[in-house]
PDB file of N, CA and C in Angstrom:
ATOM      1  N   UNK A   1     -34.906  26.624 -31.350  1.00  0.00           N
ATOM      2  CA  UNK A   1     -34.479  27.183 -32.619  1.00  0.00           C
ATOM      3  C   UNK A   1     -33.018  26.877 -32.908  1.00  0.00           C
ATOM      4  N   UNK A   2     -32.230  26.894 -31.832  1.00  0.00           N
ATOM      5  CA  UNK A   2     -30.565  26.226 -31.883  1.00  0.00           C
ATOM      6  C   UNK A   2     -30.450  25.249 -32.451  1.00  0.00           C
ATOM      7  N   UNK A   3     -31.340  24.293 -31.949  1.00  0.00           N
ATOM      8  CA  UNK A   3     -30.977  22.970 -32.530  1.00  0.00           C
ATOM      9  C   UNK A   3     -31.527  23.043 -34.106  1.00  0.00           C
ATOM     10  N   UNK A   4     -32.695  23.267 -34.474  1.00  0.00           N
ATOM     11  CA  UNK A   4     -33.196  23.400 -35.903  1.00  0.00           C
ATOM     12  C   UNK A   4     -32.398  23.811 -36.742  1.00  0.00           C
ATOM     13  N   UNK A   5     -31.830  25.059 -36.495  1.00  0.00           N
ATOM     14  CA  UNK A   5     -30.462  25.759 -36.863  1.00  0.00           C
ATOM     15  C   UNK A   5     -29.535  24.802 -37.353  1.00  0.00           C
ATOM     16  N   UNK A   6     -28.708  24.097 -36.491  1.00  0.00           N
ATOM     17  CA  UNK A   6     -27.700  23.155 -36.028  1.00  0.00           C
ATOM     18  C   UNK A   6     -27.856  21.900 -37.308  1.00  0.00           C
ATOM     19  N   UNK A   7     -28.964  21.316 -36.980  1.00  0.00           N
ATOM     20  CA  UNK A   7     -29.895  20.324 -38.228  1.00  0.00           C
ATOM     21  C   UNK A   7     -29.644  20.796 -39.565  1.00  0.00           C
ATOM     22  N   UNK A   8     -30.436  22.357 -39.774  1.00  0.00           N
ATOM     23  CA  UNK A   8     -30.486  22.310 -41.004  1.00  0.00           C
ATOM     24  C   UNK A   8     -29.093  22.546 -41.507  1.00  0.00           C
ATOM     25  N   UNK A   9     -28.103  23.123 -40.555  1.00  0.00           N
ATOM     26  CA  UNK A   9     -26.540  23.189 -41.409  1.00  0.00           C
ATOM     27  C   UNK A   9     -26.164  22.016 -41.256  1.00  0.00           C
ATOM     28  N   UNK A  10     -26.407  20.968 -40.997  1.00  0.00           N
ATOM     29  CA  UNK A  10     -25.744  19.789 -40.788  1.00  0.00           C
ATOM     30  C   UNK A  10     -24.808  19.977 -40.031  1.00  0.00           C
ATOM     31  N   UNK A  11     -24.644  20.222 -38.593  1.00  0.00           N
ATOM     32  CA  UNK A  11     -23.623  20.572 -38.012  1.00  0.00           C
ATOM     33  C   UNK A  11     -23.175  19.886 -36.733  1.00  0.00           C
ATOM     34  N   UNK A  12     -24.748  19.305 -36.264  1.00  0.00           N
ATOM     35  CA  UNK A  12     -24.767  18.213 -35.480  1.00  0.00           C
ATOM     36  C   UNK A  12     -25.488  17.349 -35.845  1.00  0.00           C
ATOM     37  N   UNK A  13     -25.203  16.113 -35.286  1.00  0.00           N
ATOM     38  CA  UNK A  13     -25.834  14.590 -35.386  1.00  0.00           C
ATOM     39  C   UNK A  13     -26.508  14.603 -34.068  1.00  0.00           C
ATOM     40  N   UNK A  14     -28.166  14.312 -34.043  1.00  0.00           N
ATOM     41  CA  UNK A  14     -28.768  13.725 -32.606  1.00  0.00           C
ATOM     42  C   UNK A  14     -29.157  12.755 -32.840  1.00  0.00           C
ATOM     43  N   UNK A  15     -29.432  11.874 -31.663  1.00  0.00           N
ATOM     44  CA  UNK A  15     -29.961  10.717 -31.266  1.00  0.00           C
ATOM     45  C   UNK A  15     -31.073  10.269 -31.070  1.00  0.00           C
ATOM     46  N   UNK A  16     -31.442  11.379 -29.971  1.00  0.00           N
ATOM     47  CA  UNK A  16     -33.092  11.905 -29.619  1.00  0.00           C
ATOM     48  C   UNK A  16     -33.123  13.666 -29.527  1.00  0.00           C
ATOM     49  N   UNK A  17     -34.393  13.652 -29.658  1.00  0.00           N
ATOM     50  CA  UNK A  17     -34.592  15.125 -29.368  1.00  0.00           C
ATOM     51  C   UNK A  17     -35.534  15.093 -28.436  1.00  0.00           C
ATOM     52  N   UNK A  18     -35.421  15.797 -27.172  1.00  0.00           N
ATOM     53  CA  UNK A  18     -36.112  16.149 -26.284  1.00  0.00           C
ATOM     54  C   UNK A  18     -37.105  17.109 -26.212  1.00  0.00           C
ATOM     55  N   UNK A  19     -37.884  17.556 -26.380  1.00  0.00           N
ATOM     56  CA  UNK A  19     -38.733  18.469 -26.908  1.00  0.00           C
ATOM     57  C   UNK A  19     -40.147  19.545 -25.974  1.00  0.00           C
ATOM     58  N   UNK A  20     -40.173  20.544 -25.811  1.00  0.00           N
ATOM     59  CA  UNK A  20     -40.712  21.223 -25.171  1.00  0.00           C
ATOM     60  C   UNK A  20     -41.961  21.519 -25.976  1.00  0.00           C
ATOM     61  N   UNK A  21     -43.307  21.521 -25.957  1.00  0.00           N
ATOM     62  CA  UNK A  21     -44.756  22.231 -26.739  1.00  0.00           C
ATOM     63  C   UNK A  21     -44.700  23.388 -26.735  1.00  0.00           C
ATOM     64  N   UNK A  22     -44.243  24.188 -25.294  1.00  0.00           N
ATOM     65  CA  UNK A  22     -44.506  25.975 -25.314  1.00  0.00           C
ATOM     66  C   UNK A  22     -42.982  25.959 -25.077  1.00  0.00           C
ATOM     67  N   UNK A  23     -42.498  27.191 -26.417  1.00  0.00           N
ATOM     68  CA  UNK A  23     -41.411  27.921 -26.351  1.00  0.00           C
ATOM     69  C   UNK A  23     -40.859  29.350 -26.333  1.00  0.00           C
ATOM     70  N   UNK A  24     -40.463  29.978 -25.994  1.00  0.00           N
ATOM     71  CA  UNK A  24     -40.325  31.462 -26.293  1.00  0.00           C
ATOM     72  C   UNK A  24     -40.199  31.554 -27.881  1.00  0.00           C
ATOM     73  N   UNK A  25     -39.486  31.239 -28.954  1.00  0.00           N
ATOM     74  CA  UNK A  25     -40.120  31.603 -30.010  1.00  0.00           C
ATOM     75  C   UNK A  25     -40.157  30.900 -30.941  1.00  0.00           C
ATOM     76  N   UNK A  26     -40.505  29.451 -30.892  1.00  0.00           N
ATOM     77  CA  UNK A  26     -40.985  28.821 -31.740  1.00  0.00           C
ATOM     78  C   UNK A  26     -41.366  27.558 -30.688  1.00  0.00           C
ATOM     79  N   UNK A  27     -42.691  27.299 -30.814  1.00  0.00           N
ATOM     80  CA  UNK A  27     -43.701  26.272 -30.119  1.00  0.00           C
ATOM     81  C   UNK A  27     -43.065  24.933 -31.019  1.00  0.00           C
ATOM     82  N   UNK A  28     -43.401  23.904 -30.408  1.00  0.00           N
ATOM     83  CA  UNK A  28     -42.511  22.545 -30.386  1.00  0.00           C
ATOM     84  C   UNK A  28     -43.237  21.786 -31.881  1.00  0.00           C
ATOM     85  N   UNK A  29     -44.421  22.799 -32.295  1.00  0.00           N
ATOM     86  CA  UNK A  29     -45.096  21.698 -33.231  1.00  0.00           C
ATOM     87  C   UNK A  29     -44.877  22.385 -34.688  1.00  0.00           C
ATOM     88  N   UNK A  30     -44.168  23.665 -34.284  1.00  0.00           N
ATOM     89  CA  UNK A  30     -43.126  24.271 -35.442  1.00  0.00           C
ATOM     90  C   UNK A  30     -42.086  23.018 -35.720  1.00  0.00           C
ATOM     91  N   UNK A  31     -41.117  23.231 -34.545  1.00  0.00           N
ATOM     92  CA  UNK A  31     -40.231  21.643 -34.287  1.00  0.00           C
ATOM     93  C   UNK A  31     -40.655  20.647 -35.360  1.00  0.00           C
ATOM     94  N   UNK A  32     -41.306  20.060 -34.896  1.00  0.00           N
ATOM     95  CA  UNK A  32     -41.999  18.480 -35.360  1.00  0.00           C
ATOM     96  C   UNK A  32     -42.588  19.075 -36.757  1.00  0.00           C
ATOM     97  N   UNK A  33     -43.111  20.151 -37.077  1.00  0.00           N
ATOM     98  CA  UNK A  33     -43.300  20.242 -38.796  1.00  0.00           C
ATOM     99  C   UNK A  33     -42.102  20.107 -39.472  1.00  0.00           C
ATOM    100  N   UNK A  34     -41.313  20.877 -39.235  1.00  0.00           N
ATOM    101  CA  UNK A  34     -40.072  20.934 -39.809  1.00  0.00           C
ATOM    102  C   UNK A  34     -39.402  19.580 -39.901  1.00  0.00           C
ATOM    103  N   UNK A  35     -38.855  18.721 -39.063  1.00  0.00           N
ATOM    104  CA  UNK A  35     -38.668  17.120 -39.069  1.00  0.00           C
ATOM    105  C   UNK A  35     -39.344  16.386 -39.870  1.00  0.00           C
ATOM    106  N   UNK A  36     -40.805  17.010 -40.251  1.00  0.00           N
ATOM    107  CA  UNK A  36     -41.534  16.055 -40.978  1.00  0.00           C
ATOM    108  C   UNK A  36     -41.143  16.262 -42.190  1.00  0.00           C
ATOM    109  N   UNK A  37     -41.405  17.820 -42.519  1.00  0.00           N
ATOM    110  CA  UNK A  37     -41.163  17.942 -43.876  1.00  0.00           C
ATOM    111  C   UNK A  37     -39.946  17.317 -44.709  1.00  0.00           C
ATOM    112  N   UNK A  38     -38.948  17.761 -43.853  1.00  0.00           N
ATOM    113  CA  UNK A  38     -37.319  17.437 -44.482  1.00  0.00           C
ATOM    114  C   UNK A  38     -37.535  15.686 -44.267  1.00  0.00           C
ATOM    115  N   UNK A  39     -38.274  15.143 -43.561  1.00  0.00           N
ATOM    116  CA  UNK A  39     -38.047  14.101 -43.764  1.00  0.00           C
ATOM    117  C   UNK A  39     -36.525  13.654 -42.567  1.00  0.00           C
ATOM    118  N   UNK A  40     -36.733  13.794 -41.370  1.00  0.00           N
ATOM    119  CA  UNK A  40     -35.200  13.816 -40.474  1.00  0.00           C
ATOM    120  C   UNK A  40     -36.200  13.092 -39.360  1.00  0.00           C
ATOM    121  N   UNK A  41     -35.357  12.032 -39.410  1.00  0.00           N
ATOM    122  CA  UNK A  41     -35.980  10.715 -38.713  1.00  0.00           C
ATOM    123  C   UNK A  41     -34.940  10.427 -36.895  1.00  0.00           C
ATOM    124  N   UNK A  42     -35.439  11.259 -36.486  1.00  0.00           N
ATOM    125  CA  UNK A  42     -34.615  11.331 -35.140  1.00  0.00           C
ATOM    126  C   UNK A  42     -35.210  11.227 -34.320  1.00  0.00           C
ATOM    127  N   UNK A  43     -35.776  10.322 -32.919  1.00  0.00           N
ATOM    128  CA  UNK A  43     -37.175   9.959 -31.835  1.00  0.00           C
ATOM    129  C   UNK A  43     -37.168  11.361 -31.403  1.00  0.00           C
ATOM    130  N   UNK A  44     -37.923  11.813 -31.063  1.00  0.00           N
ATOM    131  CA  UNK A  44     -38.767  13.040 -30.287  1.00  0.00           C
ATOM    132  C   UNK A  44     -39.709  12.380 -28.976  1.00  0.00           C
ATOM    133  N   UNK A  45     -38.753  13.114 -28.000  1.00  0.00           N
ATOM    134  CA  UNK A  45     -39.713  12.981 -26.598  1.00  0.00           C
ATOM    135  C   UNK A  45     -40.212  14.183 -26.344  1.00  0.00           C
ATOM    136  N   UNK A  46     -41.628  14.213 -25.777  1.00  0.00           N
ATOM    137  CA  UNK A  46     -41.948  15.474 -25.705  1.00  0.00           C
ATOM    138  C   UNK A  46     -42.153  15.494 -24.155  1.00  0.00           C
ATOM    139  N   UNK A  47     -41.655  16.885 -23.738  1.00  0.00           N
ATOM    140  CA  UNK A  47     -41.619  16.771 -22.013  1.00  0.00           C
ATOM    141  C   UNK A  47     -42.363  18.288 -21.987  1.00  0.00           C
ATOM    142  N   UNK A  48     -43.936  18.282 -21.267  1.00  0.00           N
ATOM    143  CA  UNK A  48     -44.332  19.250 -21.431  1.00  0.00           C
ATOM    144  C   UNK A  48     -45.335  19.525 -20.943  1.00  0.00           C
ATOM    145  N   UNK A  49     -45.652  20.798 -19.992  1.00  0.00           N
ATOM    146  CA  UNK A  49     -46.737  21.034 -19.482  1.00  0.00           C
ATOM    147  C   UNK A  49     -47.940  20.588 -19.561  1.00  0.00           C
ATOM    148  N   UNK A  50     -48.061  21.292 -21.890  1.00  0.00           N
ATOM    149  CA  UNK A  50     -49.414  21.142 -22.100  1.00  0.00           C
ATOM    150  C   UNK A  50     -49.764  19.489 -22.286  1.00  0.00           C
ATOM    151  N   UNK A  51     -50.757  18.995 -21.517  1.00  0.00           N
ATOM    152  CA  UNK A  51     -51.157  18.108 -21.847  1.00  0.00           C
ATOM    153  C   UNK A  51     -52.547  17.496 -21.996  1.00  0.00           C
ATOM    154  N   UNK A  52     -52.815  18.647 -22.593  1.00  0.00           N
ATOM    155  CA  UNK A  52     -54.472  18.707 -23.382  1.00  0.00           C
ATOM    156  C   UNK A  52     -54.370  17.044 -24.733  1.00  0.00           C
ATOM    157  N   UNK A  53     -55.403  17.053 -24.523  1.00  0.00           N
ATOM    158  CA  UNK A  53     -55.615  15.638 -25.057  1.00  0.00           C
ATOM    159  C   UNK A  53     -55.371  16.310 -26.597  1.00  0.00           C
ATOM    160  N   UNK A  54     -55.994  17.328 -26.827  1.00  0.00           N
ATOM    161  CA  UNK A  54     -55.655  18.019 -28.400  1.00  0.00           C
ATOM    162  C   UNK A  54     -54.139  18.113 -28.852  1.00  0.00           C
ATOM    163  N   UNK A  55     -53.567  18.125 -27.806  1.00  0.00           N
ATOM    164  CA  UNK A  55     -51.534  18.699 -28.441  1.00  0.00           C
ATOM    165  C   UNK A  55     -51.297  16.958 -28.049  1.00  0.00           C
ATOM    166  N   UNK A  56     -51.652  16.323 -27.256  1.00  0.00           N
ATOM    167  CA  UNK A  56     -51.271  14.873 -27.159  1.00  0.00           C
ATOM    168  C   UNK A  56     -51.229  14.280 -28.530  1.00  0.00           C
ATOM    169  N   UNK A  57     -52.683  14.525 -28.787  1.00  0.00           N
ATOM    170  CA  UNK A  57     -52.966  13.500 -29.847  1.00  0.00           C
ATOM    171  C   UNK A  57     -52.118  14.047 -31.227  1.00  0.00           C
ATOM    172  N   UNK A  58     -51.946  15.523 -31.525  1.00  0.00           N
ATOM    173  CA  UNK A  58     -51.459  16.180 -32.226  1.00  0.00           C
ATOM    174  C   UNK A  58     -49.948  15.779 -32.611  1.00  0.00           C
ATOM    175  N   UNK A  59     -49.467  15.688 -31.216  1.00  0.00           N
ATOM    176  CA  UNK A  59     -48.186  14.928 -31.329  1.00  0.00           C
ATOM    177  C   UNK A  59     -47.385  13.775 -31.870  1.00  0.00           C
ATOM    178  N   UNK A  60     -48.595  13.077 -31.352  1.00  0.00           N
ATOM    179  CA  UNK A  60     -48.286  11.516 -31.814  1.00  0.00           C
ATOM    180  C   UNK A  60     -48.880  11.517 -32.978  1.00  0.00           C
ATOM    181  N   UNK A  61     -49.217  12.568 -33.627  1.00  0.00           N
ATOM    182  CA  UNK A  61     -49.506  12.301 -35.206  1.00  0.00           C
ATOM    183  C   UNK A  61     -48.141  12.843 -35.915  1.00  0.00           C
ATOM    184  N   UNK A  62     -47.422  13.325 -35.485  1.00  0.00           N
ATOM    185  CA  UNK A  62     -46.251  13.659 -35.928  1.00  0.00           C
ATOM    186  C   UNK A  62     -45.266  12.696 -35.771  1.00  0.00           C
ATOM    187  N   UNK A  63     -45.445  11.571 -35.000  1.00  0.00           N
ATOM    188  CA  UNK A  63     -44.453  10.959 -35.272  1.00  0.00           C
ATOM    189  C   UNK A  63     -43.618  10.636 -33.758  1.00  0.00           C
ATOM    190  N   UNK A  64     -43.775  11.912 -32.829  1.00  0.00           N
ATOM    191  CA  UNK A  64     -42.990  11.193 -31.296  1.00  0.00           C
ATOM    192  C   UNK A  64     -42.952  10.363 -30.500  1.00  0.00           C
ATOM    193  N   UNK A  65     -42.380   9.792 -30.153  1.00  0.00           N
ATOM    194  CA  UNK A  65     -42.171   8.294 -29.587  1.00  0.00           C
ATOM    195  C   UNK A  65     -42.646   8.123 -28.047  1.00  0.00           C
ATOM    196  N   UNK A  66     -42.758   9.301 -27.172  1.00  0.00           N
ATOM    197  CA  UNK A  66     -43.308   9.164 -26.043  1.00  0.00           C
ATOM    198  C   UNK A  66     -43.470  10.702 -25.706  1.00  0.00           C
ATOM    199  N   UNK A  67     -44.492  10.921 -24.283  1.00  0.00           N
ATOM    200  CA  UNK A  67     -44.674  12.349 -23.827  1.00  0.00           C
ATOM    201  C   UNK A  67     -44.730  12.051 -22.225  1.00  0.00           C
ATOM    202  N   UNK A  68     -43.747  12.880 -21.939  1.00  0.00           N
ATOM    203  CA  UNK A  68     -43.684  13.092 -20.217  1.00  0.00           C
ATOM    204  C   UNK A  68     -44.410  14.270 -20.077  1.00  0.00           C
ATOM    205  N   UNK A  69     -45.177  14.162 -18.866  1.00  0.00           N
ATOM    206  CA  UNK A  69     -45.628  15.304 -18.424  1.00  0.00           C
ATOM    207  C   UNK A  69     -44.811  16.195 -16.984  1.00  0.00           C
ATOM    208  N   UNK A  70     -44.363  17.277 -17.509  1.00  0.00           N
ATOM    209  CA  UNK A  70     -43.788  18.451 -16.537  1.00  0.00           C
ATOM    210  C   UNK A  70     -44.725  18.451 -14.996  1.00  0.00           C
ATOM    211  N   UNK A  71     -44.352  18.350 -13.691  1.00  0.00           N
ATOM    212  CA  UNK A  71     -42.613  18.398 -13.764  1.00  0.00           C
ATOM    213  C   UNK A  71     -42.593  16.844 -13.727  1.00  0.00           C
ATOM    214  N   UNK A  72     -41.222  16.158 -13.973  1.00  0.00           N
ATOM    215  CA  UNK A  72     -40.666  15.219 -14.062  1.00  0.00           C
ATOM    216  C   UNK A  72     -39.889  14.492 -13.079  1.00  0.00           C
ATOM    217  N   UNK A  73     -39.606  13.508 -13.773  1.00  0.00           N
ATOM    218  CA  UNK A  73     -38.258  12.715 -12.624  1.00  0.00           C
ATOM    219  C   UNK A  73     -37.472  12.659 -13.170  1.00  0.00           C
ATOM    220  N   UNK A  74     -36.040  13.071 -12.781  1.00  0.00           N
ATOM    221  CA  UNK A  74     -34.973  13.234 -13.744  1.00  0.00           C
ATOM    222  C   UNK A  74     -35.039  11.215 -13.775  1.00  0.00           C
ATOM    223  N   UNK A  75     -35.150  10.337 -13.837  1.00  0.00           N
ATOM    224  CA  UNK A  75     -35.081   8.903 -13.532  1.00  0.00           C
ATOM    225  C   UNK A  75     -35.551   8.393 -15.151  1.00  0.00           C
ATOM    226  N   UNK A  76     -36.851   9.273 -14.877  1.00  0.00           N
ATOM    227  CA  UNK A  76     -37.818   8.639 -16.129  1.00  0.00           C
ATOM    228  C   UNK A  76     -37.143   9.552 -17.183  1.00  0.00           C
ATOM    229  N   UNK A  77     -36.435  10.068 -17.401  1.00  0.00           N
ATOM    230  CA  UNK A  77     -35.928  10.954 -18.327  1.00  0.00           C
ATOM    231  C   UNK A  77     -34.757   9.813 -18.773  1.00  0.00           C
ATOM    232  N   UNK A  78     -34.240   9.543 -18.334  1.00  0.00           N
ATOM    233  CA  UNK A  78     -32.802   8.794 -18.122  1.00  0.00           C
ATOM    234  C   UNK A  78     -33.184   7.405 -18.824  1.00  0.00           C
ATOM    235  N   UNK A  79     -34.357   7.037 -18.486  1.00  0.00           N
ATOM    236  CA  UNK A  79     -35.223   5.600 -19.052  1.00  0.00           C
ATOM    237  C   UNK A  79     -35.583   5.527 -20.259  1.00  0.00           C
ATOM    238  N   UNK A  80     -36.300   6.953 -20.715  1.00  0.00           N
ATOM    239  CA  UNK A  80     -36.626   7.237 -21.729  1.00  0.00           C
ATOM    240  C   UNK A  80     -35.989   6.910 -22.884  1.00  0.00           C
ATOM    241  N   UNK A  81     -34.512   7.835 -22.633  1.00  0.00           N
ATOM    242  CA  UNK A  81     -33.590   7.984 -23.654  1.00  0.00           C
ATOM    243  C   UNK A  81     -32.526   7.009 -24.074  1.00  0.00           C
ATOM    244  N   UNK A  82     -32.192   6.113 -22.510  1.00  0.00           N
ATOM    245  CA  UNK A  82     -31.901   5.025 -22.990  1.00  0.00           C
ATOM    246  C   UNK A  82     -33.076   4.237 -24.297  1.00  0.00           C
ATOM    247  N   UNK A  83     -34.356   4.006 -23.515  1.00  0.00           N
ATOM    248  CA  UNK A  83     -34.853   2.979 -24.263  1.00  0.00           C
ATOM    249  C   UNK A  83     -35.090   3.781 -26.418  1.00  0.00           C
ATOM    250  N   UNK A  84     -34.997   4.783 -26.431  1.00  0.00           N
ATOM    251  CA  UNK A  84     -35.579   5.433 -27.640  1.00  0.00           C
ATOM    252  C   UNK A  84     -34.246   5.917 -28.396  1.00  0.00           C
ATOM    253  N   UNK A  85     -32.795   5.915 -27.834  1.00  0.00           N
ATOM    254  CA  UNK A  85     -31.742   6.272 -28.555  1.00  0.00           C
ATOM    255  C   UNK A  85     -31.209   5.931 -29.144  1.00  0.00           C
ATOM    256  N   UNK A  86     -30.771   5.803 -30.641  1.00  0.00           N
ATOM    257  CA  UNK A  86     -30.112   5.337 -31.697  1.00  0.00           C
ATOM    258  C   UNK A  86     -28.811   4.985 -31.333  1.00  0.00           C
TER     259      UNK A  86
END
């Protein structure tokens, strides 16, 4: 919700957004509606437990550029963002 915040005042510039599916109070596909609507063209990685073929596919209809599944390698994180960062 910080960062959405942050966005909609124009207050920061991102590169990528790293992105979680389950959140304490707003789930990640709140996130990714909101980006869509406004139209805010910034890569979205999604790093995240759920990885039901339903929130997969859900995802990549929104638009995110790749999905790690939890837990991770901090390595492939590092790979990621190089390869997807503006």
């Amino acid at each position: 919700n910080d960062a959405v915040a942050k966005i909609q005042a124009g207050q920061e510039k991102y590169n990528i957004i790293l992105l979680d599916l389950v959140m304490p109070k707003a789930d990640g596909f709140f996130v990714l509606e909101y980006l869509t609507k406004y139209n805010i063209n910034i890569p979205v990685i999604i790093i995240s437990g759920d990885t039901s073929k339903e929130s997969i596919n859900k995802a990549f209809e929104y638009g995110v550029v790749d999905m790690i599944k939890k837990p991770f390698d901090s390595d492939i994180i590092k790979e990621k963002i190089s390869m997807y960062s503006k």
